[in-house]
C-alpha atoms as a PDB file:
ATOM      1  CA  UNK A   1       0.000   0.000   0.000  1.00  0.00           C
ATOM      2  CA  UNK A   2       2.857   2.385   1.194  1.00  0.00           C
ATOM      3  CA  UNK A   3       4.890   1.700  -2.167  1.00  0.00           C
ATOM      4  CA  UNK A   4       2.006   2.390  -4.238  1.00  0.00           C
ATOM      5  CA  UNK A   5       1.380   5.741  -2.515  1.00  0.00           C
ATOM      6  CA  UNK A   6       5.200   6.598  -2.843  1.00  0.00           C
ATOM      7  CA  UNK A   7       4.714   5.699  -6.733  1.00  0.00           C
ATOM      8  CA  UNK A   8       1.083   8.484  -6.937  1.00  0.00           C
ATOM      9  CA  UNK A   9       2.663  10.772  -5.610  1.00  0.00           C
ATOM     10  CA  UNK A  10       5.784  11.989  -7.787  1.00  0.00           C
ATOM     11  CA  UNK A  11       3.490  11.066 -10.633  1.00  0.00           C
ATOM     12  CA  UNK A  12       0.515  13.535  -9.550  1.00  0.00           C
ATOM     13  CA  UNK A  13       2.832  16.344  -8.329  1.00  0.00           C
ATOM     14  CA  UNK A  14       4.156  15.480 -12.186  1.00  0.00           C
ATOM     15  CA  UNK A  15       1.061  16.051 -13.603  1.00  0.00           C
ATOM     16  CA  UNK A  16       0.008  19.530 -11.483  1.00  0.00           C
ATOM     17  CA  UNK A  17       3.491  21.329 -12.385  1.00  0.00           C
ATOM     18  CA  UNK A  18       2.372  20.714 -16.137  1.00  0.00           C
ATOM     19  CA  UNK A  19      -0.371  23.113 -15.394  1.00  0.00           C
ATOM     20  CA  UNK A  20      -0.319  26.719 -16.853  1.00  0.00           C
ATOM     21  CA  UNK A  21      -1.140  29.201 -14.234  1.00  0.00           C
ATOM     22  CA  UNK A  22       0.293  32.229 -15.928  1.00  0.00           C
ATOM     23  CA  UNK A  23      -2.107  34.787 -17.419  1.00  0.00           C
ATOM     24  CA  UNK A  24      -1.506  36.110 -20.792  1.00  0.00           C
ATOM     25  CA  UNK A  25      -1.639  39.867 -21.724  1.00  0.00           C
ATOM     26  CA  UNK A  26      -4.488  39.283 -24.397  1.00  0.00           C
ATOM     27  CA  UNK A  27      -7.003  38.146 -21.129  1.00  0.00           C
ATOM     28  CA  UNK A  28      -6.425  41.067 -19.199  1.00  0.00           C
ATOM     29  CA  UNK A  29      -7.238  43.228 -22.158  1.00  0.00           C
ATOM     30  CA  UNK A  30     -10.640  41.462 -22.517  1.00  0.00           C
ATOM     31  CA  UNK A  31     -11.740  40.920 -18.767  1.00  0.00           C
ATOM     32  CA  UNK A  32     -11.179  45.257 -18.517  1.00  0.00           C
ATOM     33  CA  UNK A  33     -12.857  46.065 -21.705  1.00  0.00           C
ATOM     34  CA  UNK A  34     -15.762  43.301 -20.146  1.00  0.00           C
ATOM     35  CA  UNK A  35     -15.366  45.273 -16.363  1.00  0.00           C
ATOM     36  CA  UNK A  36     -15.804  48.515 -17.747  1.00  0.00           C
ATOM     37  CA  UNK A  37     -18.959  48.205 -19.927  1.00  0.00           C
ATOM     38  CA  UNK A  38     -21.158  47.443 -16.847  1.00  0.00           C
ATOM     39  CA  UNK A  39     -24.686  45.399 -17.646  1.00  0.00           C
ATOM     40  CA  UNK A  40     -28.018  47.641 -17.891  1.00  0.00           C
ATOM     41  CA  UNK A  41     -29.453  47.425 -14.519  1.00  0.00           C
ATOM     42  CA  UNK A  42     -32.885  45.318 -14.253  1.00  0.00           C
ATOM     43  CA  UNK A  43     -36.490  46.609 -13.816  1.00  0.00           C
ATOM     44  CA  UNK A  44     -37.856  44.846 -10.834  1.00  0.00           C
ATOM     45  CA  UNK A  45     -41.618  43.632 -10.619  1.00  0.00           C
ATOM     46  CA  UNK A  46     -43.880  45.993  -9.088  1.00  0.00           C
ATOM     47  CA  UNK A  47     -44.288  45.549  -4.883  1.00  0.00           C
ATOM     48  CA  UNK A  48     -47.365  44.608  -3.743  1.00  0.00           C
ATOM     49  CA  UNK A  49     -49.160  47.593  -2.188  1.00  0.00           C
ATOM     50  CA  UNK A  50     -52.361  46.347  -0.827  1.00  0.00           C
ATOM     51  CA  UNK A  51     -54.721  42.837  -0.783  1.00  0.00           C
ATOM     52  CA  UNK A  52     -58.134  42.554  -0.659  1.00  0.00           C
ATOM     53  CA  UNK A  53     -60.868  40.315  -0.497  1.00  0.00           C
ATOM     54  CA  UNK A  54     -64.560  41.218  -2.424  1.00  0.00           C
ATOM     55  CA  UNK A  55     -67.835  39.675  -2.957  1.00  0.00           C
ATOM     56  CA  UNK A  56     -69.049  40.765  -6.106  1.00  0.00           C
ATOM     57  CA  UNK A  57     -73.306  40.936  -7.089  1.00  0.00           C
ATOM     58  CA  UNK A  58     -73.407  37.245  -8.178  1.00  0.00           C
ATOM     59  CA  UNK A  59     -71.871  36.114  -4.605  1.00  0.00           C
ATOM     60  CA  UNK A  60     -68.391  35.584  -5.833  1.00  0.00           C
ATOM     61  CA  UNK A  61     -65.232  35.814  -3.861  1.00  0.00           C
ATOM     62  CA  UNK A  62     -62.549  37.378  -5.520  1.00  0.00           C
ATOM     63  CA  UNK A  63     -59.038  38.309  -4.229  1.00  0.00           C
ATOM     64  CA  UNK A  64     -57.070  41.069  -5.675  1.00  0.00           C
ATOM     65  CA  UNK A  65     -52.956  41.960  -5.170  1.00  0.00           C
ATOM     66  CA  UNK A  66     -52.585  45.568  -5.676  1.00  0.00           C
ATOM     67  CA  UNK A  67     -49.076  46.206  -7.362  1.00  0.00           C
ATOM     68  CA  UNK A  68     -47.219  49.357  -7.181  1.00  0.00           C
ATOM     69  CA  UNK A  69     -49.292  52.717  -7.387  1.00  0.00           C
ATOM     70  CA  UNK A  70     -52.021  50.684  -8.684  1.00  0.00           C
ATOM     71  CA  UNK A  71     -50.475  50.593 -11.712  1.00  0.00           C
ATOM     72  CA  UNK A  72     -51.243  46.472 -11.566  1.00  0.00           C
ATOM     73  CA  UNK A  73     -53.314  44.301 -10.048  1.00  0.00           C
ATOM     74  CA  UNK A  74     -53.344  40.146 -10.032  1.00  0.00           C
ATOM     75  CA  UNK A  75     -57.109  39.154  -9.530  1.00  0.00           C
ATOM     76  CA  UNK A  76     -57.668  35.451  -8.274  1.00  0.00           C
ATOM     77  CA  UNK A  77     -61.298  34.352  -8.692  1.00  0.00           C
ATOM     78  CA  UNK A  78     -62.872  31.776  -5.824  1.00  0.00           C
ATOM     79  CA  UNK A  79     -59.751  30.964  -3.893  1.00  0.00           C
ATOM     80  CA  UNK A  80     -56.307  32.363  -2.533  1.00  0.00           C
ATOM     81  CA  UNK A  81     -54.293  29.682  -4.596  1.00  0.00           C
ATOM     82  CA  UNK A  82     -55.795  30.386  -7.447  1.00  0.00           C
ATOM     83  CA  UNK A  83     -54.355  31.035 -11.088  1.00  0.00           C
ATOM     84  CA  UNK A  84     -53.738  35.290 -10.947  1.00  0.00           C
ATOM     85  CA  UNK A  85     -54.688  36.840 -13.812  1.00  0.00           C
ATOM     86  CA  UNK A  86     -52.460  40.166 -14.306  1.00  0.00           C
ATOM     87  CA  UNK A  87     -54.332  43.561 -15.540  1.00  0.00           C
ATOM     88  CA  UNK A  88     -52.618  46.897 -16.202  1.00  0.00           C
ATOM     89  CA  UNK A  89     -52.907  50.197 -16.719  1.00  0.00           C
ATOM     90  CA  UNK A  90     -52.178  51.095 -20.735  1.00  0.00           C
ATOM     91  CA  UNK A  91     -48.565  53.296 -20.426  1.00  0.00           C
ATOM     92  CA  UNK A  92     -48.806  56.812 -21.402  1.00  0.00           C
ATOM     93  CA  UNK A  93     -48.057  57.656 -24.530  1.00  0.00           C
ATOM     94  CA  UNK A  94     -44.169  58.788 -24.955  1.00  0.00           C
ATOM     95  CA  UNK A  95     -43.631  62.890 -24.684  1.00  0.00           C
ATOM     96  CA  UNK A  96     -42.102  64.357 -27.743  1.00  0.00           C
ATOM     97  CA  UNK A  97     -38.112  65.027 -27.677  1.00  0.00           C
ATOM     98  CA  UNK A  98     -37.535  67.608 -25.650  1.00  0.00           C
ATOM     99  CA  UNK A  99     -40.727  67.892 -24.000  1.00  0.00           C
ATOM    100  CA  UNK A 100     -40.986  67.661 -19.988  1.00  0.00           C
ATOM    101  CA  UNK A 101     -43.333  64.948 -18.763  1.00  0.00           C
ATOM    102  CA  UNK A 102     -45.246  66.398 -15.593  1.00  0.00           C
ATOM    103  CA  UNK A 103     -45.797  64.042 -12.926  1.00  0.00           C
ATOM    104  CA  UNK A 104     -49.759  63.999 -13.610  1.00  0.00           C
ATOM    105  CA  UNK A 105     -49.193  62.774 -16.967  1.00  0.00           C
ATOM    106  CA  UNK A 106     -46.563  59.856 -15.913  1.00  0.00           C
ATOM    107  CA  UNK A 107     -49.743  58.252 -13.784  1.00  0.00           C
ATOM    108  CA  UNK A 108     -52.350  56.069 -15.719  1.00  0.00           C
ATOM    109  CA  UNK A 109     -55.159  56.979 -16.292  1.00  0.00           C
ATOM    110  CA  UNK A 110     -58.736  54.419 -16.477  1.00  0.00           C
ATOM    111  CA  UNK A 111     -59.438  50.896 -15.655  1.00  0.00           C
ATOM    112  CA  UNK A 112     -56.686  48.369 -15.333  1.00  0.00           C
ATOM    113  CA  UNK A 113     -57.082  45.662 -18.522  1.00  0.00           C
ATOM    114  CA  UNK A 114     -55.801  42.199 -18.952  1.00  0.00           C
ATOM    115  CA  UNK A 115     -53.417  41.656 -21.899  1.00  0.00           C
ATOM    116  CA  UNK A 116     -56.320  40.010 -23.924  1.00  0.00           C
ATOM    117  CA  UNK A 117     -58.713  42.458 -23.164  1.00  0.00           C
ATOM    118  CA  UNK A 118     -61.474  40.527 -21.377  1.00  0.00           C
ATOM    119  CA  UNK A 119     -60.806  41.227 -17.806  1.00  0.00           C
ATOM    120  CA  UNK A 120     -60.825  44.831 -16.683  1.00  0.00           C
ATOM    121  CA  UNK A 121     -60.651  46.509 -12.784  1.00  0.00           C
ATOM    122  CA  UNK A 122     -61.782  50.025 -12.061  1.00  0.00           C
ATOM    123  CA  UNK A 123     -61.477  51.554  -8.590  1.00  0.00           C
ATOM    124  CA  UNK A 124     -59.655  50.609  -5.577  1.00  0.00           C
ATOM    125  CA  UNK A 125     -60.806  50.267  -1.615  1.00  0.00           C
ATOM    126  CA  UNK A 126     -63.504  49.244  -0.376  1.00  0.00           C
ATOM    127  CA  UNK A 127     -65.956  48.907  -3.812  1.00  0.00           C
ATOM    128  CA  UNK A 128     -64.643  48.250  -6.977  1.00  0.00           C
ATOM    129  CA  UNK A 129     -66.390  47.275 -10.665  1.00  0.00           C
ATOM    130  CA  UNK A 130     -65.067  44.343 -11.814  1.00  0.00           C
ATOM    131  CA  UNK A 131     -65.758  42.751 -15.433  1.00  0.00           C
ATOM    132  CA  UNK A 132     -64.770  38.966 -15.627  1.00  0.00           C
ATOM    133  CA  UNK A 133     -63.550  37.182 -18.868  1.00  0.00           C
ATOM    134  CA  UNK A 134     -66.743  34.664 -18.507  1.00  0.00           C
ATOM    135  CA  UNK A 135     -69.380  37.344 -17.164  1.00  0.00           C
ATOM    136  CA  UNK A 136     -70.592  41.234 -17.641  1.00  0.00           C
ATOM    137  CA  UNK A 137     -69.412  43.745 -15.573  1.00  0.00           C
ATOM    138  CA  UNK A 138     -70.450  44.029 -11.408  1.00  0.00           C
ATOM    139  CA  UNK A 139     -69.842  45.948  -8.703  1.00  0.00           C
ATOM    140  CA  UNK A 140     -67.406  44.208  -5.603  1.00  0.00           C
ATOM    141  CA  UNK A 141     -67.434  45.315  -2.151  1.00  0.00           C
ATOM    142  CA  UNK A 142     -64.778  44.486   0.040  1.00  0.00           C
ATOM    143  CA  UNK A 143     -65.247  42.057   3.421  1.00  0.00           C
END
């Protein structure tokens, strides 16, 4: 056992001073050019501001995530674990170059609206109108 261990030894110390651990000048060039353009920094998902429970006209329970300045809100229909479907508010429209956005404008403005168009969420607090993919428009009041 001993003589096979003296024989591994000189042979893997062999093979580990074969290894390269010098840099060349070509890397360094790269890895500062790669340091100095830094990556865009990421958007991150809207915080959720408020949650709230409603029972809409036809006795349904519906629980809604209010995201950021109510910008966005994830409505779950029956209960909590339920898929979230995600409306919005439509983004302004982009200022013209060199024209000053006020604050006002930067807010949106009307009901929040699913991607496909069939859900839609106007108000916030205590009642809200609600209009479902599968049913009409009704009014919600919160628990």
């Amino acid at each position: 056992m001993k003589k096979n261990l003296l024989l591994i030894a000189p042979l893997s110390m062999l093979a580990l001073a074969a290894c390269n651990n010098s840099e060349t000048p070509a890397n360094e060039g790269e890895e500062a050019a790669q340091a100095a353009t830094a990556p865009a920094p990421v958007a991150l998902p809207p915080a959720i501001t408020s949650q709230a429970t409603y029972r809409c006209a036809d006795n349904t329970i519906v629980h809604i995530d209010f995201l950021g300045d109510y910008e966005a809100a994830d409505i779950r229909v029956g209960e909590k674990t339920a898929v979230a479907v995600r409306v919005s508010a439509e983004k302004p429209a982009a200022p013209a170059e060199g024209e000053a956005t006020p604050a006002e404008a930067a807010k949106p403005a009307g009901p929040l609206k699913s991607v496909d168009g069939m859900t839609t969420l106007s108000g916030s607090g205590k009642q809200i109108q609600l209009k479902l993919a599968d049913k009409g428009e009704q009014s919600c009041k919160s628990n």
